[in-house]
N, C-alpha and C. Protein backbone atom coordinates (compact mmCIF):
# COMPACT_ATOMS: atom_id res chain seq x y z
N UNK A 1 13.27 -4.07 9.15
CA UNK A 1 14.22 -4.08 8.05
C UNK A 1 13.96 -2.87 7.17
N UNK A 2 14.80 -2.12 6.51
CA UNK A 2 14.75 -1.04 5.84
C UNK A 2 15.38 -1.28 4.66
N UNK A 3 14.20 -0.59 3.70
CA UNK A 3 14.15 -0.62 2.42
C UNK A 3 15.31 0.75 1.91
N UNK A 4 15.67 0.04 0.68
CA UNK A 4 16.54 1.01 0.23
C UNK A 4 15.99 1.89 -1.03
N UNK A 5 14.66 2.70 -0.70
CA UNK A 5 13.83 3.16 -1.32
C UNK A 5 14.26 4.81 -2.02
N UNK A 6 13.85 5.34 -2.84
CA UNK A 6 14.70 6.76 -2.99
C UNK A 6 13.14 7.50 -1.82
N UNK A 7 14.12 9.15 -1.89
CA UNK A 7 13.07 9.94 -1.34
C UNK A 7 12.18 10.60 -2.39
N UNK A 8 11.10 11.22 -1.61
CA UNK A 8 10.07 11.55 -2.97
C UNK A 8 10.32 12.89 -2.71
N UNK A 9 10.28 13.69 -3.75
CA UNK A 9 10.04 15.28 -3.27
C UNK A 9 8.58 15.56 -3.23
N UNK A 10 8.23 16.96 -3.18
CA UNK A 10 6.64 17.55 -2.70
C UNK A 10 5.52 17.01 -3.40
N UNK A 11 5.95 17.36 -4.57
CA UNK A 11 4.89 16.82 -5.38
C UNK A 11 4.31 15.49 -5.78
N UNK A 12 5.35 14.40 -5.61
CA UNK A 12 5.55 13.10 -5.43
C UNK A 12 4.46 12.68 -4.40
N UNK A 13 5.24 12.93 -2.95
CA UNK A 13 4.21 12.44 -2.23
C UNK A 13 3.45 13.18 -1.89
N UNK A 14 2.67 14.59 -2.05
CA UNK A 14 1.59 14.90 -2.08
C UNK A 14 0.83 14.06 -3.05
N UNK A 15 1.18 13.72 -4.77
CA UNK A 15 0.81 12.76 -5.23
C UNK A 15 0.18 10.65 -4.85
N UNK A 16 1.06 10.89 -3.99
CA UNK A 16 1.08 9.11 -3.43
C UNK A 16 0.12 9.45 -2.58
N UNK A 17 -0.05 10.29 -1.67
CA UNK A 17 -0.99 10.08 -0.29
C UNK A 17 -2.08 10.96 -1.03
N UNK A 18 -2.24 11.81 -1.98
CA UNK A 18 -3.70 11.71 -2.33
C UNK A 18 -3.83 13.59 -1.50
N UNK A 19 -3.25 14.12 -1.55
CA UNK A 19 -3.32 15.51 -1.00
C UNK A 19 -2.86 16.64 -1.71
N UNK A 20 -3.05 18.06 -1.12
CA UNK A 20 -2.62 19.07 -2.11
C UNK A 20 -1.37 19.42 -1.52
N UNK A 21 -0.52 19.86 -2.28
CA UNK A 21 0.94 20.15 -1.90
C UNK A 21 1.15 21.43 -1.38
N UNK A 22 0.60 22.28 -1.24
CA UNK A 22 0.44 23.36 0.27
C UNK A 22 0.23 22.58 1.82
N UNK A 23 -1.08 21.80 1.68
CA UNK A 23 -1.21 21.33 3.10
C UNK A 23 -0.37 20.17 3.52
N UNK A 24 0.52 19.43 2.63
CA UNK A 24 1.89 18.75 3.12
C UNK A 24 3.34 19.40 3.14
N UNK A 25 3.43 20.65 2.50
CA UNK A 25 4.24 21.57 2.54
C UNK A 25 3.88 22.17 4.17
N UNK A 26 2.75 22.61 4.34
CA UNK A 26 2.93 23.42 5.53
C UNK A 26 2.84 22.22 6.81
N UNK A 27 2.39 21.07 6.73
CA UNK A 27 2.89 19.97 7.75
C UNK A 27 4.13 19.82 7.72
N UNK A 28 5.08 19.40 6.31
CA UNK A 28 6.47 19.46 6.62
C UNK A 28 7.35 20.78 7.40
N UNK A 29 6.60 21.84 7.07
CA UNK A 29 6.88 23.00 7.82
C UNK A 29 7.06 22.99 9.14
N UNK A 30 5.86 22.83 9.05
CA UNK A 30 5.78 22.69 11.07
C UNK A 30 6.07 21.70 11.95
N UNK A 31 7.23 20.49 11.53
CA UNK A 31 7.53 19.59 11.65
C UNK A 31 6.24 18.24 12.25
N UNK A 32 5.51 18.23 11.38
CA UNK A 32 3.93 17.36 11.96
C UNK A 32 4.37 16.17 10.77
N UNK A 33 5.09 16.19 9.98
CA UNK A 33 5.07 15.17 9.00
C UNK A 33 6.88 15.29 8.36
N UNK A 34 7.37 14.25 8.74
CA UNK A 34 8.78 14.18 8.91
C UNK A 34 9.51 14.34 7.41
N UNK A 35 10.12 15.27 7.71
CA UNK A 35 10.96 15.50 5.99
C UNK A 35 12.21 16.16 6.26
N UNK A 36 13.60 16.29 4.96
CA UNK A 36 14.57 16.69 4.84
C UNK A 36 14.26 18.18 3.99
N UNK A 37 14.39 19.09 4.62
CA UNK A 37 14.56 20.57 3.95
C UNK A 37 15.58 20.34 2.53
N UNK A 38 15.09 20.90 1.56
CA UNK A 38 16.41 20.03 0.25
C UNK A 38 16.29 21.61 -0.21
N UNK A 39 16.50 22.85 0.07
CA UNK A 39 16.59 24.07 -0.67
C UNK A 39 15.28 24.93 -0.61
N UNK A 40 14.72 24.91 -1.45
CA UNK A 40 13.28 25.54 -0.81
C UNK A 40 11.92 24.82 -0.81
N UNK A 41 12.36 23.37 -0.80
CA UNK A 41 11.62 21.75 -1.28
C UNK A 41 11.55 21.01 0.12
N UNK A 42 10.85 20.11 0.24
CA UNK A 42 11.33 18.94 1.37
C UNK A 42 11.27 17.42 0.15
N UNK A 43 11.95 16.81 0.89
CA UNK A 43 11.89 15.37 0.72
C UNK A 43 11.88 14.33 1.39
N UNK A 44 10.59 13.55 0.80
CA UNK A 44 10.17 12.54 2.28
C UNK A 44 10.41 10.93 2.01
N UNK A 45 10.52 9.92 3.13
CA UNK A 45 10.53 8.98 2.91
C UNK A 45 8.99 8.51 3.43
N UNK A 46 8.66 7.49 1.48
CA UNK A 46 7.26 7.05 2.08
C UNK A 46 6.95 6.53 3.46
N UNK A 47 7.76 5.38 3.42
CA UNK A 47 7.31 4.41 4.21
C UNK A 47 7.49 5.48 5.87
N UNK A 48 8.44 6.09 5.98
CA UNK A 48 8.00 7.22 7.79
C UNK A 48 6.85 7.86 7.55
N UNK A 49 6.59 8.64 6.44
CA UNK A 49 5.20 9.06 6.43
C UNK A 49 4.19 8.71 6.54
N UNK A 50 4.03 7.33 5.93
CA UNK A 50 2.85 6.53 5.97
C UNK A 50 2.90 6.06 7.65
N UNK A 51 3.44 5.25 8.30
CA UNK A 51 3.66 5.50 9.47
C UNK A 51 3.44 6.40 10.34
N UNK A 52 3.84 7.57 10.34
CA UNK A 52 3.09 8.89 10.83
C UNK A 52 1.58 9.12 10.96
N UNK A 53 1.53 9.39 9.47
CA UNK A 53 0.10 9.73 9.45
C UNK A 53 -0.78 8.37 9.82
N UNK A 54 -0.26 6.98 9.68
CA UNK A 54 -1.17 6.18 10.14
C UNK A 54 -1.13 6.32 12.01
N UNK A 55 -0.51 6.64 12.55
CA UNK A 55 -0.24 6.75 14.70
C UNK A 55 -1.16 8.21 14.45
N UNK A 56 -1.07 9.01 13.39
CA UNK A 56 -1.89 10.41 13.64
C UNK A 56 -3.43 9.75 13.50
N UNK A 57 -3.58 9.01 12.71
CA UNK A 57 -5.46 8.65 12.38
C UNK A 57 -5.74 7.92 13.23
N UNK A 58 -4.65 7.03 14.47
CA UNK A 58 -5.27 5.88 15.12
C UNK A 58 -5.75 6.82 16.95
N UNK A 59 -5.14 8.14 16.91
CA UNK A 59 -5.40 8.98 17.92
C UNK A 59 -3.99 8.80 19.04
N UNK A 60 -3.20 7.64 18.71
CA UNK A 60 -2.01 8.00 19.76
C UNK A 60 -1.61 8.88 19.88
N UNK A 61 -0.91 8.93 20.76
CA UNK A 61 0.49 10.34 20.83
C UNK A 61 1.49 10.02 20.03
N UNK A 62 2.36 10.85 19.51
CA UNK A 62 3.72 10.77 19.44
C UNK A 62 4.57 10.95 19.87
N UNK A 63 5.73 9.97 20.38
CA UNK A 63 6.54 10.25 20.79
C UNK A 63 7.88 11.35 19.97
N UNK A 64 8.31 11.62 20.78
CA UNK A 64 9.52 13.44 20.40
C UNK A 64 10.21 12.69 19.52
N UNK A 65 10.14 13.21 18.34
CA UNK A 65 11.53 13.18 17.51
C UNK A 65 12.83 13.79 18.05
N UNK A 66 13.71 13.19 17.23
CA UNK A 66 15.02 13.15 17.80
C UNK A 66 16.04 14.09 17.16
């Protein structure tokens, strides 16, 4: 079921997950951490991120985004 949550911009969730906003800037970059390009910003939804990075810490693979 999906929440009807807003998106966070950079600083937001570099804020929530506890990181510096270069090294989630350059993950959103390199498409390793899923975000919407918003101008020269990204904006992410928590709950895919948290998701992400939790399949990245457990050692699975990921399957191809779409």
């Amino acid at each position: 079921m999906m929440k009807n949550q807003p998106l966070l911009n950079l600083s937001a969730m570099a804020r929530l997950l506890g990181v510096k906003t270069k090294w989630l800037r350059e993950e959103a970059g390199a498409g390793r951490i899923p975000s919407v390009a918003a101008g020269d910003t990204f904006l992410f939804d928590p709950d895919t991120v948290e998701a992400v990075l939790r399949q990245r810490a457990s050692g699975k693979p990921q399957g191809r985004a779409l």
